[in-house]
PDB file of N, CA and C in Angstrom:
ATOM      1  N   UNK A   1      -7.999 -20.927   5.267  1.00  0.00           N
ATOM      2  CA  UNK A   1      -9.357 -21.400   5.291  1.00  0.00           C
ATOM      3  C   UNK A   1      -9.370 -22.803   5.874  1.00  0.00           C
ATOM      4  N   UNK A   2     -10.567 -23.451   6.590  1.00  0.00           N
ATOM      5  CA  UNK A   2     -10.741 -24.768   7.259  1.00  0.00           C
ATOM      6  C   UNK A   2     -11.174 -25.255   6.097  1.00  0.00           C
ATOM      7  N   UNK A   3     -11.107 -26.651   6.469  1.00  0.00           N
ATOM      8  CA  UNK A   3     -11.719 -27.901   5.736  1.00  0.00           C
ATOM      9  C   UNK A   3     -13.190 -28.538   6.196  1.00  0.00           C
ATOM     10  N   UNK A   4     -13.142 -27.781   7.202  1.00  0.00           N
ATOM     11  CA  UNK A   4     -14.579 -27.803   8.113  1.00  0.00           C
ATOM     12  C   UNK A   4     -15.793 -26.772   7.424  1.00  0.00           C
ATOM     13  N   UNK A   5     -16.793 -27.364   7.356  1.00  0.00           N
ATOM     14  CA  UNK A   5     -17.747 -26.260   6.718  1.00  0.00           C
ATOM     15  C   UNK A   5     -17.980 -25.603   8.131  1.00  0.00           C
ATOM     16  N   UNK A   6     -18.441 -24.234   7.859  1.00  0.00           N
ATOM     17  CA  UNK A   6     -18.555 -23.162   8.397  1.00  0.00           C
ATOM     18  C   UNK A   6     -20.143 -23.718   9.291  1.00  0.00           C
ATOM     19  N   UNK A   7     -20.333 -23.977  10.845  1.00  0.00           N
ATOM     20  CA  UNK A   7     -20.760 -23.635  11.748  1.00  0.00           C
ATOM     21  C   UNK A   7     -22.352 -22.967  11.078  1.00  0.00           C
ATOM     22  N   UNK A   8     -23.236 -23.716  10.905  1.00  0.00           N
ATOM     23  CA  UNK A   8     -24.946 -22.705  11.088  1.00  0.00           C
ATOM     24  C   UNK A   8     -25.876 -24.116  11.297  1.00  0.00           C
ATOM     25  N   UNK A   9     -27.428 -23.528  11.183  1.00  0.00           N
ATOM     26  CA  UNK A   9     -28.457 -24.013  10.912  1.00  0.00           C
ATOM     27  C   UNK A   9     -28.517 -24.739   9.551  1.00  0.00           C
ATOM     28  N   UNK A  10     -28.428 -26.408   9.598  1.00  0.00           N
ATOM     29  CA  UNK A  10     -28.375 -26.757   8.696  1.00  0.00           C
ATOM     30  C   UNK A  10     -29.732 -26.226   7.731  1.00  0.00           C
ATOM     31  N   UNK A  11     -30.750 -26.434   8.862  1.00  0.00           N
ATOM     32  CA  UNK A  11     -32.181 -26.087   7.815  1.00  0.00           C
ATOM     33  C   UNK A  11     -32.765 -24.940   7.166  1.00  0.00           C
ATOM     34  N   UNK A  12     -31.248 -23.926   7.703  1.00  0.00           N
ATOM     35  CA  UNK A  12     -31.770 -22.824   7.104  1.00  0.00           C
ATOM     36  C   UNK A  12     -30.849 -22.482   5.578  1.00  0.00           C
ATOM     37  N   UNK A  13     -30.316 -23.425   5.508  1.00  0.00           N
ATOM     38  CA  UNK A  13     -29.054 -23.628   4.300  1.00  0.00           C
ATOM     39  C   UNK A  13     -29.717 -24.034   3.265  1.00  0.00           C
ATOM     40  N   UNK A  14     -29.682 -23.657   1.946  1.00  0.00           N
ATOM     41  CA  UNK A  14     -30.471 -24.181   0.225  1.00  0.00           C
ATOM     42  C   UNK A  14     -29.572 -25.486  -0.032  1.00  0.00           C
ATOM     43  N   UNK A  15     -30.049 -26.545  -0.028  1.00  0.00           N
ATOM     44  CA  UNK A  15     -29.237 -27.889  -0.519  1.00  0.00           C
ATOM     45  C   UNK A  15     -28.728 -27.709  -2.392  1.00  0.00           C
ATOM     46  N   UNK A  16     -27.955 -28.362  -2.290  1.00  0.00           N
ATOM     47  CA  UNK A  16     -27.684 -27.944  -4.188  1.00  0.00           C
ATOM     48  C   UNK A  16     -28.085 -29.317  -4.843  1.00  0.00           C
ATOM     49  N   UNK A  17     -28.379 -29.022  -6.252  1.00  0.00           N
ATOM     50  CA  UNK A  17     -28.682 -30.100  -6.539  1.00  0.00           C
ATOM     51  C   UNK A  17     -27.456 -31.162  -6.761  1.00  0.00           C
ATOM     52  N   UNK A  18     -27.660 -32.123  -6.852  1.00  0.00           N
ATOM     53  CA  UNK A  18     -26.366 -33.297  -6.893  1.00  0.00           C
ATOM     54  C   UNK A  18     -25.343 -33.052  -8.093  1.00  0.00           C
ATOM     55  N   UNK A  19     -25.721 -32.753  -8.529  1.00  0.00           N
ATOM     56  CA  UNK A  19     -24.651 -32.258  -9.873  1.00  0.00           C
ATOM     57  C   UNK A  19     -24.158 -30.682  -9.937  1.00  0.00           C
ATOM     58  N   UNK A  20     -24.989 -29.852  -8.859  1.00  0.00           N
ATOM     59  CA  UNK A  20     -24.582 -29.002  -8.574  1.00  0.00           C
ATOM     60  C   UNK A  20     -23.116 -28.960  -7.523  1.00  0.00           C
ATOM     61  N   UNK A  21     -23.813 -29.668  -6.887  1.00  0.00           N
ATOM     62  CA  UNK A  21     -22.429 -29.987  -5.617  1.00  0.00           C
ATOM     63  C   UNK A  21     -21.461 -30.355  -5.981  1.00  0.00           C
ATOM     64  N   UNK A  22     -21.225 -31.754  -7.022  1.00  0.00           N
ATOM     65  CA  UNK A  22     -20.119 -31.970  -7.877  1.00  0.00           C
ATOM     66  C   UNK A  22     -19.147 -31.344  -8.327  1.00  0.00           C
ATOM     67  N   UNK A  23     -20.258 -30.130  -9.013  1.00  0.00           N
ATOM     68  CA  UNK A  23     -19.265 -28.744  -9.361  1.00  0.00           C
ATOM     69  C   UNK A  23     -18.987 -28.256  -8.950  1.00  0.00           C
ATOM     70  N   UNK A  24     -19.370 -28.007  -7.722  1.00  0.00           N
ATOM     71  CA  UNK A  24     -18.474 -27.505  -6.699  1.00  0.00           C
ATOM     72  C   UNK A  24     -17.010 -28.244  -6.046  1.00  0.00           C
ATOM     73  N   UNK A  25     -17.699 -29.438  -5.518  1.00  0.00           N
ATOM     74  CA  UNK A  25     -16.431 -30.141  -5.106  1.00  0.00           C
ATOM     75  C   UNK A  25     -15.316 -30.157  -6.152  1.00  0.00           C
ATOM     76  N   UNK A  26     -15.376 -29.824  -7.365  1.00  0.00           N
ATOM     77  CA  UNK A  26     -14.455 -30.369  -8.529  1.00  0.00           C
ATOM     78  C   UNK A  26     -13.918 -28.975  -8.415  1.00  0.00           C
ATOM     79  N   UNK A  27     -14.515 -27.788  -8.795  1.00  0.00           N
ATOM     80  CA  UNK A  27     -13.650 -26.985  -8.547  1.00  0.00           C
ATOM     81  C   UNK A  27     -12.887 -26.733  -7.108  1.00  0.00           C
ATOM     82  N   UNK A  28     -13.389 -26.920  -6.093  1.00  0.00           N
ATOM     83  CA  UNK A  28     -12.196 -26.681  -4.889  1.00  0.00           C
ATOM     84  C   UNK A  28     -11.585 -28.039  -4.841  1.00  0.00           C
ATOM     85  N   UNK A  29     -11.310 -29.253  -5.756  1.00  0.00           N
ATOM     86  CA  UNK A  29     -10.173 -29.917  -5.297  1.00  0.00           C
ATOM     87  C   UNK A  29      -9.249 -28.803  -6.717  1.00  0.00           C
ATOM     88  N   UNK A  30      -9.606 -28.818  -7.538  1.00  0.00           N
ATOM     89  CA  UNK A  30      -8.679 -27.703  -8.672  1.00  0.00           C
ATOM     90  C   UNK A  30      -8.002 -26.697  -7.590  1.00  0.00           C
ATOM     91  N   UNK A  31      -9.111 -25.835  -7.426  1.00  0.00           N
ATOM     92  CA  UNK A  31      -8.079 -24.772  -6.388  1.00  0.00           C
ATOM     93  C   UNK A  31      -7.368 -25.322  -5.756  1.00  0.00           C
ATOM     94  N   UNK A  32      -7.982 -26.441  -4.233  1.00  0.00           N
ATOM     95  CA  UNK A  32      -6.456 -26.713  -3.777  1.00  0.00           C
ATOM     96  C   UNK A  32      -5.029 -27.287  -4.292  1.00  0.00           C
ATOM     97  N   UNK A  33      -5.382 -28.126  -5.713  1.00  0.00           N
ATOM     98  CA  UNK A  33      -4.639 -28.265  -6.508  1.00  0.00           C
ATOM     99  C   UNK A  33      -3.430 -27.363  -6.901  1.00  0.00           C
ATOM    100  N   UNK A  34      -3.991 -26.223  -7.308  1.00  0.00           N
ATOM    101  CA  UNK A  34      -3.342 -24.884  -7.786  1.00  0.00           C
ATOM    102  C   UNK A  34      -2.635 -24.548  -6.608  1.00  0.00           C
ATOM    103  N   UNK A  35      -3.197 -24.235  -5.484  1.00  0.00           N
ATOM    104  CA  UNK A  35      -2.480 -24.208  -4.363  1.00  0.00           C
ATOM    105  C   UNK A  35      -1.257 -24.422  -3.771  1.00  0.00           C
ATOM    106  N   UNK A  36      -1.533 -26.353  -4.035  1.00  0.00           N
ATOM    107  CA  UNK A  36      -0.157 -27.091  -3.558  1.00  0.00           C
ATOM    108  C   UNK A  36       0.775 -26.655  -4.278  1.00  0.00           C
ATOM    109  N   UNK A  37       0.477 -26.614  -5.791  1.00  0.00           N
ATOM    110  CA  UNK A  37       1.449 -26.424  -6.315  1.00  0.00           C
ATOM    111  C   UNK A  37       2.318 -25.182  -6.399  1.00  0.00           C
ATOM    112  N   UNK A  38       1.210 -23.910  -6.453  1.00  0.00           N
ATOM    113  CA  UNK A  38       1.832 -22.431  -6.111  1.00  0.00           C
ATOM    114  C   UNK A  38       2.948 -22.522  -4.797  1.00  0.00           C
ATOM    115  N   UNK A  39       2.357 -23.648  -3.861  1.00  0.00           N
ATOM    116  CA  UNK A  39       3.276 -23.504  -2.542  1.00  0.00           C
ATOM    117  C   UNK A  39       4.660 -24.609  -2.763  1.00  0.00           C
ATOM    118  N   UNK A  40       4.369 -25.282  -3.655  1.00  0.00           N
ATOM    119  CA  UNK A  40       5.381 -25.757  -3.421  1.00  0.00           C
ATOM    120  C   UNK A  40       6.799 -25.035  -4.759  1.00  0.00           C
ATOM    121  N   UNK A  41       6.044 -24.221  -5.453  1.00  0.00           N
ATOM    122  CA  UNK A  41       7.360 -23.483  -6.122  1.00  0.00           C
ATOM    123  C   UNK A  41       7.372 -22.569  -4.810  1.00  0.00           C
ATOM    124  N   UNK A  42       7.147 -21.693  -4.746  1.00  0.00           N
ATOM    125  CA  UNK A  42       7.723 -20.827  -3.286  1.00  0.00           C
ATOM    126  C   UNK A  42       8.472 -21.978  -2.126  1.00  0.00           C
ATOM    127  N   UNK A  43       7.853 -22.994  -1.915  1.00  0.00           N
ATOM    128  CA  UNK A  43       9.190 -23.620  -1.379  1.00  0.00           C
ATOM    129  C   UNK A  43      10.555 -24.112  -1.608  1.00  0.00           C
ATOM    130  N   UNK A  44      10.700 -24.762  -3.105  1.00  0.00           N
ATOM    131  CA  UNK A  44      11.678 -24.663  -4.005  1.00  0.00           C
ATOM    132  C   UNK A  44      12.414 -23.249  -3.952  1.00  0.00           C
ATOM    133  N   UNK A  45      11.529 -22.440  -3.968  1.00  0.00           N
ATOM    134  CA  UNK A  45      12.146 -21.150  -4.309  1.00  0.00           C
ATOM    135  C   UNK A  45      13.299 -20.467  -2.968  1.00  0.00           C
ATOM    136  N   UNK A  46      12.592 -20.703  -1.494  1.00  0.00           N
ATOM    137  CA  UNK A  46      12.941 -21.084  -0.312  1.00  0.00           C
ATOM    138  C   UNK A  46      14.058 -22.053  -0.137  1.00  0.00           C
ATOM    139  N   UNK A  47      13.962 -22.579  -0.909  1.00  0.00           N
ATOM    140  CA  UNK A  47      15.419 -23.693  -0.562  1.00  0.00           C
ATOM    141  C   UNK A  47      16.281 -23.831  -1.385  1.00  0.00           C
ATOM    142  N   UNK A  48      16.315 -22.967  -2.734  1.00  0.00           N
ATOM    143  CA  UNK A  48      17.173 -22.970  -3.728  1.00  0.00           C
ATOM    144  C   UNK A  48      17.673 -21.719  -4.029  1.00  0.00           C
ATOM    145  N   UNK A  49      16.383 -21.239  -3.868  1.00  0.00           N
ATOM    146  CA  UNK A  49      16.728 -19.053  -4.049  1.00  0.00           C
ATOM    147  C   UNK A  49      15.976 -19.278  -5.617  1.00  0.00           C
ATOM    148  N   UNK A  50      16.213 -18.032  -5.829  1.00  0.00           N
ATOM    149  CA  UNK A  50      15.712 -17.321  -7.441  1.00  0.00           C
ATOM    150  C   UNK A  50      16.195 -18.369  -8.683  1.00  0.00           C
ATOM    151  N   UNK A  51      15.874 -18.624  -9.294  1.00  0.00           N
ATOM    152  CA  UNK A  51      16.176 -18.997 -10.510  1.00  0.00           C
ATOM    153  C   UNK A  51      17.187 -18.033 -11.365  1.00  0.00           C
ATOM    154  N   UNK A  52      17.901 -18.287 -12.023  1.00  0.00           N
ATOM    155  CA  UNK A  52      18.832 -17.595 -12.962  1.00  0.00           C
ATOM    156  C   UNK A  52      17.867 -16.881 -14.204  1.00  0.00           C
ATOM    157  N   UNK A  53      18.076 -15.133 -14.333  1.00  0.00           N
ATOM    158  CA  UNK A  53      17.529 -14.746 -15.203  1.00  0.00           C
ATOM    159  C   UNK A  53      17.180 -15.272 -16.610  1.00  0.00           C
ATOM    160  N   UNK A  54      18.309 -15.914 -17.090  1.00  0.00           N
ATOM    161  CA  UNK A  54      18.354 -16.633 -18.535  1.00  0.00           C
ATOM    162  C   UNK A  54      16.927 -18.570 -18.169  1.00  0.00           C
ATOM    163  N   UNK A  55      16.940 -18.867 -16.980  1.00  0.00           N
ATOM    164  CA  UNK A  55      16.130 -19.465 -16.817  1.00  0.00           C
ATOM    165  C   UNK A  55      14.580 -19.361 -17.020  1.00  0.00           C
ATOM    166  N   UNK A  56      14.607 -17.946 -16.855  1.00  0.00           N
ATOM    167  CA  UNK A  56      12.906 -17.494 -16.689  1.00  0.00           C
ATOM    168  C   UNK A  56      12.643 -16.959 -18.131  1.00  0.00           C
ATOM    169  N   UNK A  57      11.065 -16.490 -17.958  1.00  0.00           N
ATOM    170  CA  UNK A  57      10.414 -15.809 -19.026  1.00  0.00           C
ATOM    171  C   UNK A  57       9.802 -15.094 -18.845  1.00  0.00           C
ATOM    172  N   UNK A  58      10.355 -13.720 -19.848  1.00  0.00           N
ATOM    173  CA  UNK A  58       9.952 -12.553 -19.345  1.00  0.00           C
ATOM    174  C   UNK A  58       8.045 -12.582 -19.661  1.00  0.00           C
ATOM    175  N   UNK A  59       7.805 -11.736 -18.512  1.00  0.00           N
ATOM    176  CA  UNK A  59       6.416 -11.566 -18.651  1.00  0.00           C
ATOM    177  C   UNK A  59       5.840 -11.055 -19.558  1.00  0.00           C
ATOM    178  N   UNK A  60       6.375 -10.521 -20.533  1.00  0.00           N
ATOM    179  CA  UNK A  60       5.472  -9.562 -21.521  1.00  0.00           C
ATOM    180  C   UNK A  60       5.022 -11.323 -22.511  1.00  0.00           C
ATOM    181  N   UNK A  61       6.192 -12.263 -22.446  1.00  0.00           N
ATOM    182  CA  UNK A  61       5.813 -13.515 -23.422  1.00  0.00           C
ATOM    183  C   UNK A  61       4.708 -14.183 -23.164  1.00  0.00           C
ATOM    184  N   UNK A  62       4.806 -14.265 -21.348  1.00  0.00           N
ATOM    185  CA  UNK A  62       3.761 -15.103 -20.820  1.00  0.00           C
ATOM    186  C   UNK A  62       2.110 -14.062 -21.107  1.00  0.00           C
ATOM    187  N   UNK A  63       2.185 -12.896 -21.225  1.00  0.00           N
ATOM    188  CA  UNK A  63       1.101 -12.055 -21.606  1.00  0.00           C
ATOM    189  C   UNK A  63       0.773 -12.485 -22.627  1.00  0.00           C
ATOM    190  N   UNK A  64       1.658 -12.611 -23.842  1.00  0.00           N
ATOM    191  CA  UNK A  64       1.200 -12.912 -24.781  1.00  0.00           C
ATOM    192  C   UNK A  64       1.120 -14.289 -25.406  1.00  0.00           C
ATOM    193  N   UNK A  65       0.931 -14.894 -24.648  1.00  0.00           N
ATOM    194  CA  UNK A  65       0.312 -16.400 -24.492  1.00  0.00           C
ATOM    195  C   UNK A  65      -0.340 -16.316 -23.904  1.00  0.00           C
ATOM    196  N   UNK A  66      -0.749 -15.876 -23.140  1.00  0.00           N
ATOM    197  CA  UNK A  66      -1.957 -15.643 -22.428  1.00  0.00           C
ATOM    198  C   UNK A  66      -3.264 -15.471 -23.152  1.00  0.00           C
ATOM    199  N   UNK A  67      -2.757 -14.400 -23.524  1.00  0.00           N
ATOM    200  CA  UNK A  67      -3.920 -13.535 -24.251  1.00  0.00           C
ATOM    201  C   UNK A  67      -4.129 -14.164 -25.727  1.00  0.00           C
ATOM    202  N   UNK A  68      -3.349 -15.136 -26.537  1.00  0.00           N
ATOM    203  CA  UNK A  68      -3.304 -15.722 -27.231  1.00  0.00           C
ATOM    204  C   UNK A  68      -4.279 -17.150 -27.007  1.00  0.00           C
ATOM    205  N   UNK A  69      -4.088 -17.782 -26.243  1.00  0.00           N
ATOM    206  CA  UNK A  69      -5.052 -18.886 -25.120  1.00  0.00           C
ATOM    207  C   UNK A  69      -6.134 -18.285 -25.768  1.00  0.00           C
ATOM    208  N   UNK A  70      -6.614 -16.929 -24.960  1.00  0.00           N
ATOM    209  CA  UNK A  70      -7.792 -16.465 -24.411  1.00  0.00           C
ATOM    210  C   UNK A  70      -8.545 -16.566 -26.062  1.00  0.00           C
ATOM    211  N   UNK A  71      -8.057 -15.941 -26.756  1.00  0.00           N
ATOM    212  CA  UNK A  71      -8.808 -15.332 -28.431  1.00  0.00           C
ATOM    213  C   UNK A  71      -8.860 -16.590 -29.007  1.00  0.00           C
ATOM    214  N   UNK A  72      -8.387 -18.054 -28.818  1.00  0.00           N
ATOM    215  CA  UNK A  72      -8.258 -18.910 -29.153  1.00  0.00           C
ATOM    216  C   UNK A  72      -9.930 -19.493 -28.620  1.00  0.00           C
ATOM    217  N   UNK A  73     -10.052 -19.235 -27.603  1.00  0.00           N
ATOM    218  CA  UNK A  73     -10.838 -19.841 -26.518  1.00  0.00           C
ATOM    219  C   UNK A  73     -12.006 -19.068 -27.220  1.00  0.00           C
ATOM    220  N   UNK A  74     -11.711 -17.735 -27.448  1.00  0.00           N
ATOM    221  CA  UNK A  74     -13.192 -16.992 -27.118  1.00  0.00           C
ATOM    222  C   UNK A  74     -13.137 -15.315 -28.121  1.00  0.00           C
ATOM    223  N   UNK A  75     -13.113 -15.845 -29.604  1.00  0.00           N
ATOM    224  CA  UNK A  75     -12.471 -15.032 -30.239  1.00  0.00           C
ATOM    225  C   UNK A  75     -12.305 -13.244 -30.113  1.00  0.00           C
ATOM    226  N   UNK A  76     -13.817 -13.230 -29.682  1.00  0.00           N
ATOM    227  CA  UNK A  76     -13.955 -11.489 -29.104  1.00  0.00           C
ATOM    228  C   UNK A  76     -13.314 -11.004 -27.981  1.00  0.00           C
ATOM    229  N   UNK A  77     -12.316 -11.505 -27.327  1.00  0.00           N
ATOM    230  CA  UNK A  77     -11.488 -11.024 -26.351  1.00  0.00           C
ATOM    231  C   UNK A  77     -10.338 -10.301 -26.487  1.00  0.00           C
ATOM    232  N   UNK A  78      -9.783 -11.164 -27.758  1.00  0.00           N
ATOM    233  CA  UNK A  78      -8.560 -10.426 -28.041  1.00  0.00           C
ATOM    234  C   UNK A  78      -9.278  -8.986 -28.780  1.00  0.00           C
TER     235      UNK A  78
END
């Protein structure tokens, strides 16, 4: 994706309100946030290789922290 907004008619575009836009901008610096960082373990990962099994955690744990988070957050989920 560009960093350039997408090419139209400005006047045919809905302006947001100012605190609307905020929230926006705040969440896409988060995403690209998430981003850098997703890319930069795949680059680590690229220049070191795999991690050692006894290093990692199996996914069923991270599920269940997950989903633990979530019922924490928002009790009718779990």
């Amino acid at each position: 994706m560009s960093e350039q907004p997408a090419p139209a008619d400005t006047a045919a575009r809905q302006q947001l309100e100012p605190a609307a836009a905020d929230a926006v901008r705040a969440y896409a610096a988060k995403t690209r946030a998430d981003a850098d960082r997703f890319a930069a373990v795949l680059e680590d990962i690229a220049t070191n290789g795999l991690p050692s099994v006894e290093d990692c955690t199996p996914w069923e744990e991270l599920r269940e922290a997950h989903l633990a988070r979530l019922a924490r957050q928002r009790p009718a989920v779990a």
